[in-house]
PDB file of N, CA and C in Angstrom:
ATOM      1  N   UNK A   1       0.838  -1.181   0.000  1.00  0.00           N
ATOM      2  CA  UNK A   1       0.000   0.000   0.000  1.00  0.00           C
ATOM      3  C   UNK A   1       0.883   1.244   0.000  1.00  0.00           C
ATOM      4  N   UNK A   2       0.777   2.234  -1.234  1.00  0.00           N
ATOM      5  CA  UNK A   2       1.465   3.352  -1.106  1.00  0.00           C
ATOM      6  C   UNK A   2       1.124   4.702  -0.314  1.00  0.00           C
ATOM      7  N   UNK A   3       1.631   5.468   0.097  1.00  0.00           N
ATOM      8  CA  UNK A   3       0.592   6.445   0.435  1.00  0.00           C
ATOM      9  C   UNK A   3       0.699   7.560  -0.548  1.00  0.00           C
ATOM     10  N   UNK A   4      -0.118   8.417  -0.724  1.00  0.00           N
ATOM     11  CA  UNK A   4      -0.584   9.444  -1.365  1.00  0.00           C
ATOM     12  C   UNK A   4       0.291  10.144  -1.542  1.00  0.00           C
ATOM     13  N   UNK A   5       1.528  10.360  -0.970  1.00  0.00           N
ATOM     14  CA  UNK A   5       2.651  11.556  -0.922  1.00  0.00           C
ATOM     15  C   UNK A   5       3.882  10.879  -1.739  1.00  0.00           C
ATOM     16  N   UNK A   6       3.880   9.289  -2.157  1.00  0.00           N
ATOM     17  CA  UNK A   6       4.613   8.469  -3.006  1.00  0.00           C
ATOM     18  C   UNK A   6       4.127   8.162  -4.257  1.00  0.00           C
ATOM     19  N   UNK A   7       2.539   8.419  -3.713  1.00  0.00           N
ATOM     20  CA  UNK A   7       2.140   8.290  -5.345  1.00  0.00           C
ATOM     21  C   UNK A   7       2.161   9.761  -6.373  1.00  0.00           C
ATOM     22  N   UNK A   8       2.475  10.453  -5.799  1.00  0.00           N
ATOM     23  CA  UNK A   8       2.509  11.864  -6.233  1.00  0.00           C
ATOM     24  C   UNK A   8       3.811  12.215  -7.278  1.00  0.00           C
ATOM     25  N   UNK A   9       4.798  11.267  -6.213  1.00  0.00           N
ATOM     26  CA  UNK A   9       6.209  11.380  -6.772  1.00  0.00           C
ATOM     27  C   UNK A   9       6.703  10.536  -8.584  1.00  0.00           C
ATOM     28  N   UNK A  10       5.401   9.290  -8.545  1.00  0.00           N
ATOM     29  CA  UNK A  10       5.553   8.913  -9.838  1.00  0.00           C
ATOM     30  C   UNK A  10       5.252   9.585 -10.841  1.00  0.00           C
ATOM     31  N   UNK A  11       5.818   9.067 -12.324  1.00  0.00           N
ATOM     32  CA  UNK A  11       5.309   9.027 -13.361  1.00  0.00           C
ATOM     33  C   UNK A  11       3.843   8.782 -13.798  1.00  0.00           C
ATOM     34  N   UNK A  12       3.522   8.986 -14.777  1.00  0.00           N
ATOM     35  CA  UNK A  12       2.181   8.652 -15.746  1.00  0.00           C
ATOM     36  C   UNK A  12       2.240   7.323 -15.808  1.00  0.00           C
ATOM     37  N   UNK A  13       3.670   6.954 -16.571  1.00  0.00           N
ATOM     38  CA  UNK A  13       3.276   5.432 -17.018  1.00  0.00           C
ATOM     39  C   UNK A  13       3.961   4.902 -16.054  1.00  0.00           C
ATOM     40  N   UNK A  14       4.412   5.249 -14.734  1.00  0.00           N
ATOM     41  CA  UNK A  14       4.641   4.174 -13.772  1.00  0.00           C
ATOM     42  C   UNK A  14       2.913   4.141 -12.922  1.00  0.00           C
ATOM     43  N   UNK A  15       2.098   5.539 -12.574  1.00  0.00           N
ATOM     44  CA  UNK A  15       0.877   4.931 -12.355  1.00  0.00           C
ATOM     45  C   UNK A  15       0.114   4.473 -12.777  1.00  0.00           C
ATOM     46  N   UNK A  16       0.442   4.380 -14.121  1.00  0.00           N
ATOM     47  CA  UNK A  16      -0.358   3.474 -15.313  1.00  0.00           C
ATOM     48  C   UNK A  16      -0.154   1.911 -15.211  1.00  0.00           C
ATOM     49  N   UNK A  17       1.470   1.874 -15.048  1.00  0.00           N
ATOM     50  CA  UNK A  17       1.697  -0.058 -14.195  1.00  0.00           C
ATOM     51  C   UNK A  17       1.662  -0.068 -13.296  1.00  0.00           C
ATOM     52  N   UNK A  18       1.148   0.879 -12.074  1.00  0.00           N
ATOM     53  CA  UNK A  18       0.643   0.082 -10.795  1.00  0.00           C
ATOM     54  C   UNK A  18      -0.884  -0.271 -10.632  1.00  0.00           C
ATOM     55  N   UNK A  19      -1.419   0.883 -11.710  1.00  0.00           N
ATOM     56  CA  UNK A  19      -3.127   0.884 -11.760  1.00  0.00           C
ATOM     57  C   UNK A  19      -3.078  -0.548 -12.039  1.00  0.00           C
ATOM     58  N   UNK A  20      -2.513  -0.980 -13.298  1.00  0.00           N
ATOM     59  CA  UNK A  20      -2.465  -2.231 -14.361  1.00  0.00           C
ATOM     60  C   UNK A  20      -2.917  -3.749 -12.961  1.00  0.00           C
ATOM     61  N   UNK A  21      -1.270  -3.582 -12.017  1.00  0.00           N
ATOM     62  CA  UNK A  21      -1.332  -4.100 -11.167  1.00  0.00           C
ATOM     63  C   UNK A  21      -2.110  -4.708 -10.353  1.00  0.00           C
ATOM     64  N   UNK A  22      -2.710  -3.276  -9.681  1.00  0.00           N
ATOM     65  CA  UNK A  22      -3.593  -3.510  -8.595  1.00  0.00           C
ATOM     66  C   UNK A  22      -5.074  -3.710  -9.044  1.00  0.00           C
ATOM     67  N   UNK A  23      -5.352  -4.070 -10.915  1.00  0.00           N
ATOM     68  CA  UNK A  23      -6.394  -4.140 -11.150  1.00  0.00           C
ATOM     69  C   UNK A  23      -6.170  -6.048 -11.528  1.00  0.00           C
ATOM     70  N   UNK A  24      -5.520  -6.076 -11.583  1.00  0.00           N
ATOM     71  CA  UNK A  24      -4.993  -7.897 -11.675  1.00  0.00           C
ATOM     72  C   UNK A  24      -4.887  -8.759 -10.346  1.00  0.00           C
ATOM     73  N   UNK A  25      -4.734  -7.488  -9.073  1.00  0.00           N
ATOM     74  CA  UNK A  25      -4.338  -8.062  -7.643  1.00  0.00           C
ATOM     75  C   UNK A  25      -5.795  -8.374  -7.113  1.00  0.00           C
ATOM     76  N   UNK A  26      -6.805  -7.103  -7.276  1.00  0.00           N
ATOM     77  CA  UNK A  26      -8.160  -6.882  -7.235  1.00  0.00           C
ATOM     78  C   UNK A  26      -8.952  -8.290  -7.931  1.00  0.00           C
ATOM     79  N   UNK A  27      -8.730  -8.703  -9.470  1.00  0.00           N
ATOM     80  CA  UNK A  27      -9.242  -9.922 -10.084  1.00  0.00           C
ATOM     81  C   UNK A  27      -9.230 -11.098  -8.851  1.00  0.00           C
ATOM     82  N   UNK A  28      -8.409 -11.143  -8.617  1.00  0.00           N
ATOM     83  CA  UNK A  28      -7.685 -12.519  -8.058  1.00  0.00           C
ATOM     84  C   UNK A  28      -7.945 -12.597  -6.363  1.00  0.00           C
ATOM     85  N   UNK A  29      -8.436 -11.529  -5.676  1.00  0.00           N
ATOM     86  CA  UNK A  29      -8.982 -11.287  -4.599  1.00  0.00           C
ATOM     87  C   UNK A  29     -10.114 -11.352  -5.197  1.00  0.00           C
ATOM     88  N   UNK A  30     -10.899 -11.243  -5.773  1.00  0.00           N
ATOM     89  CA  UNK A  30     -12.724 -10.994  -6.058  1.00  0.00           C
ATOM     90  C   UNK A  30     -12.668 -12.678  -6.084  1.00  0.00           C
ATOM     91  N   UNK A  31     -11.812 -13.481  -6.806  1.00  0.00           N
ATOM     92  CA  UNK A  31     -11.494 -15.132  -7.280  1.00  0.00           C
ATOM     93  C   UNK A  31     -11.306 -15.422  -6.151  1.00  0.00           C
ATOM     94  N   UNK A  32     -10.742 -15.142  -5.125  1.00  0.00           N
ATOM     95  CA  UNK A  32     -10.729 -15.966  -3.742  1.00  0.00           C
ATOM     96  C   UNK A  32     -11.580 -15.588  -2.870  1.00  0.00           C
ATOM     97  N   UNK A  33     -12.481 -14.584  -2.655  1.00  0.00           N
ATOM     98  CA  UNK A  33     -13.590 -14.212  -2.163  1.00  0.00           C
ATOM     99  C   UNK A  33     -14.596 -14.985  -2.648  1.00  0.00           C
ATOM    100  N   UNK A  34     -15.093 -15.208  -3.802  1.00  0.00           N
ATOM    101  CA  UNK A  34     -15.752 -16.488  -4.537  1.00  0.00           C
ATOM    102  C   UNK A  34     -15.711 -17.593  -4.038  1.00  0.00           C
ATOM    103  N   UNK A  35     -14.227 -18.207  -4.114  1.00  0.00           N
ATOM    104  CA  UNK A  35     -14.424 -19.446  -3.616  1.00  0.00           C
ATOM    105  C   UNK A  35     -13.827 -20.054  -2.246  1.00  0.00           C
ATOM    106  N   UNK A  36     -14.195 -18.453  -1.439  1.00  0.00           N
ATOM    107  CA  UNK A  36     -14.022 -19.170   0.240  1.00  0.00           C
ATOM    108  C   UNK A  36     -12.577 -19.313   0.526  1.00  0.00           C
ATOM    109  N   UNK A  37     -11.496 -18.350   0.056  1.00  0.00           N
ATOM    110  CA  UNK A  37     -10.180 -18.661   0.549  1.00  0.00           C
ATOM    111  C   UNK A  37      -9.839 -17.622   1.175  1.00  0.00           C
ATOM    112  N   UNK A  38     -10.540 -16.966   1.352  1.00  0.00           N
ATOM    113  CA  UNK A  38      -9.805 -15.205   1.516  1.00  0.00           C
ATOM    114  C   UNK A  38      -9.624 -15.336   3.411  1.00  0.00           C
ATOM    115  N   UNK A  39      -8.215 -14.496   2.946  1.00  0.00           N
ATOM    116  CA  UNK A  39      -7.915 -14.916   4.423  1.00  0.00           C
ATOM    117  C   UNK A  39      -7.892 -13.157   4.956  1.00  0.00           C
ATOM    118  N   UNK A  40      -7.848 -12.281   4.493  1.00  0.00           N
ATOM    119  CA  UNK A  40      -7.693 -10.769   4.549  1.00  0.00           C
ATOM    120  C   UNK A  40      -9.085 -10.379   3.923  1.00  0.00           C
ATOM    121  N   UNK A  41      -9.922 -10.460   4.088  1.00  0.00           N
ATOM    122  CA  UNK A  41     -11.048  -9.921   3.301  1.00  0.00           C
ATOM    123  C   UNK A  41     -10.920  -8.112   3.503  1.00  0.00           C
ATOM    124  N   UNK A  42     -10.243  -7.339   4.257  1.00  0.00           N
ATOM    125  CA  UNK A  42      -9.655  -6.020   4.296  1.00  0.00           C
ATOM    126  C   UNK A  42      -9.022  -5.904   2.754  1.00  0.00           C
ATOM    127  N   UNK A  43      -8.705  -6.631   2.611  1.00  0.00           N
ATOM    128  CA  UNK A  43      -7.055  -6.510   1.551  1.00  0.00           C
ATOM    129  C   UNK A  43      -7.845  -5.991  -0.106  1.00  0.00           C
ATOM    130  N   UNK A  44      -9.196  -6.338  -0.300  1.00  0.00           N
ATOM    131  CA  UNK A  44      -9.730  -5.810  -1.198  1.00  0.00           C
ATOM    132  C   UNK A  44     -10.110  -4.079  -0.794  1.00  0.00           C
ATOM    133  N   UNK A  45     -11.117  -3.931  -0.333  1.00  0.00           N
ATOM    134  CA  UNK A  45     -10.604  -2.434   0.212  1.00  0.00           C
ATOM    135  C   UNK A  45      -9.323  -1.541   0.280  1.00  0.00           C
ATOM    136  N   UNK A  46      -8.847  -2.229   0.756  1.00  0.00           N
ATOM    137  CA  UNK A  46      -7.419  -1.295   0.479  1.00  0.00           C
ATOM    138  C   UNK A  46      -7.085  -1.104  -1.150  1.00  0.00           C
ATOM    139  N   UNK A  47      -6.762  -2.268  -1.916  1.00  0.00           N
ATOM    140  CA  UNK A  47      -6.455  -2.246  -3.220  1.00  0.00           C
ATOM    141  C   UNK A  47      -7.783  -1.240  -3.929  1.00  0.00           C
ATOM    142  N   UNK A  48      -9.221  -0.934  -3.972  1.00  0.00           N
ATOM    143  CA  UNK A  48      -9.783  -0.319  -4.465  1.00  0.00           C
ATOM    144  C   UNK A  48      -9.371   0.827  -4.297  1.00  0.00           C
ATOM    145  N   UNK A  49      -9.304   0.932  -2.719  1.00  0.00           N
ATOM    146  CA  UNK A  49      -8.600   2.732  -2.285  1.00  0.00           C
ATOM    147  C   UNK A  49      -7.647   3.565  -2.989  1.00  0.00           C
ATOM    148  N   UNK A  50      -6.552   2.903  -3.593  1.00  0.00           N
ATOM    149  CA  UNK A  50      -5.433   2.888  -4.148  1.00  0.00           C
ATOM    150  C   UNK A  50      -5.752   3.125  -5.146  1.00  0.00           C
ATOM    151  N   UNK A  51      -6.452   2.266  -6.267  1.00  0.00           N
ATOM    152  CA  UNK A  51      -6.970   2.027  -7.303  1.00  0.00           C
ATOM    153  C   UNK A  51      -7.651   4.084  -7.526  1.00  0.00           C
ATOM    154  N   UNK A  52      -8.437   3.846  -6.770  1.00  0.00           N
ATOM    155  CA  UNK A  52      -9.099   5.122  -6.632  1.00  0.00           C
ATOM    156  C   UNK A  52      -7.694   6.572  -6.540  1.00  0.00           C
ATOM    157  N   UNK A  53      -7.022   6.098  -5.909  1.00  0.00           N
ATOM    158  CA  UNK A  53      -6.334   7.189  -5.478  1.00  0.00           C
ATOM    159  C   UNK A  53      -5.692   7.851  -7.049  1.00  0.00           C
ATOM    160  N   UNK A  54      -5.043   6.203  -7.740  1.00  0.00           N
ATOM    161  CA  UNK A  54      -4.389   6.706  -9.146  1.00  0.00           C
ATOM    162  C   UNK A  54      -5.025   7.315  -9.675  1.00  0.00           C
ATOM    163  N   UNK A  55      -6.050   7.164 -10.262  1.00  0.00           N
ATOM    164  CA  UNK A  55      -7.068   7.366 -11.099  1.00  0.00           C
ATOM    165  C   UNK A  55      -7.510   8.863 -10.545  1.00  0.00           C
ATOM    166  N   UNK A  56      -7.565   9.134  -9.772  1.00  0.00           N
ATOM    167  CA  UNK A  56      -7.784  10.840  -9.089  1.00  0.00           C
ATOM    168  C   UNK A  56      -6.437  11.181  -9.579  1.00  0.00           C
ATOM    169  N   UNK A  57      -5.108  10.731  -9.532  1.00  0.00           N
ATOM    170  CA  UNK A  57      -4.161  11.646  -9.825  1.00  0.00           C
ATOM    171  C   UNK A  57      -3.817  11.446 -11.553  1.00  0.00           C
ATOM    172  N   UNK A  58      -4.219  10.711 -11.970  1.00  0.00           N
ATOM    173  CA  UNK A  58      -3.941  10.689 -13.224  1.00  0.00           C
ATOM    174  C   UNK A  58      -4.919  11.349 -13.908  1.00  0.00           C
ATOM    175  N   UNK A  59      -6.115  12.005 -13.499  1.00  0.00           N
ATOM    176  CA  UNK A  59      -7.187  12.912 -13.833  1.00  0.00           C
ATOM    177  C   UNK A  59      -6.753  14.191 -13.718  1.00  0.00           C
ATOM    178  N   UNK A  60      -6.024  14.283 -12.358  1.00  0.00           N
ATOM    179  CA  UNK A  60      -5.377  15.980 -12.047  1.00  0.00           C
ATOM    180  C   UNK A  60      -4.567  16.123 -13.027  1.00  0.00           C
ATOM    181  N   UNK A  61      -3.459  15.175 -13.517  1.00  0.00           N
ATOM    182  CA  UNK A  61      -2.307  15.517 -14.491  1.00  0.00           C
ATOM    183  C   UNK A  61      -2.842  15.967 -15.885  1.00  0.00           C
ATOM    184  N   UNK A  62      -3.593  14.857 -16.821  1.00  0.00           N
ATOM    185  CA  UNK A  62      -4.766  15.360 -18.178  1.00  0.00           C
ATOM    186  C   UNK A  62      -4.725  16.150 -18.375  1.00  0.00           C
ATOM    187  N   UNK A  63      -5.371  16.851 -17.072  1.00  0.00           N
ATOM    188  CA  UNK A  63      -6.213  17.952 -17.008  1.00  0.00           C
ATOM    189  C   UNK A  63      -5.519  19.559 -16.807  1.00  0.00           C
ATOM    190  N   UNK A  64      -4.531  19.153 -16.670  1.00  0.00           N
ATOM    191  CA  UNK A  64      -2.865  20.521 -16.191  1.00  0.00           C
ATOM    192  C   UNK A  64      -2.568  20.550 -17.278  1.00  0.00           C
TER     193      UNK A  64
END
């Protein structure tokens, strides 16, 4: 989990491969939530948060 003051410090296309990331990490947590393995059921929340966070900063940049 990054915080907000590290994600600031990247690139476009480095938050473009962590979005990528945490949207493949997200798949595969929704896949073990399905079938009863999830041992962190937190751990999806967090990854949306994040998810959310890029996507707000890659909107501010566009848009500058």
């Amino acid at each position: 989990m990054m915080k907000p003051a590290e994600l600031r410090e990247k690139s476009i296309d480095e938050l473009q491969t962590r979005e990528r990331d945490l949207n493949e990490q997200l798949f595969k947590l929704r896949f073990q939530r399905a079938t009863g393995n999830m041992e962190q059921p937190s751990k999806i929340r967090q990854v949306r948060r994040e998810i959310a966070r890029i996507k707000t900063l890659l909107n501010e940049r566009s848009r500058a």
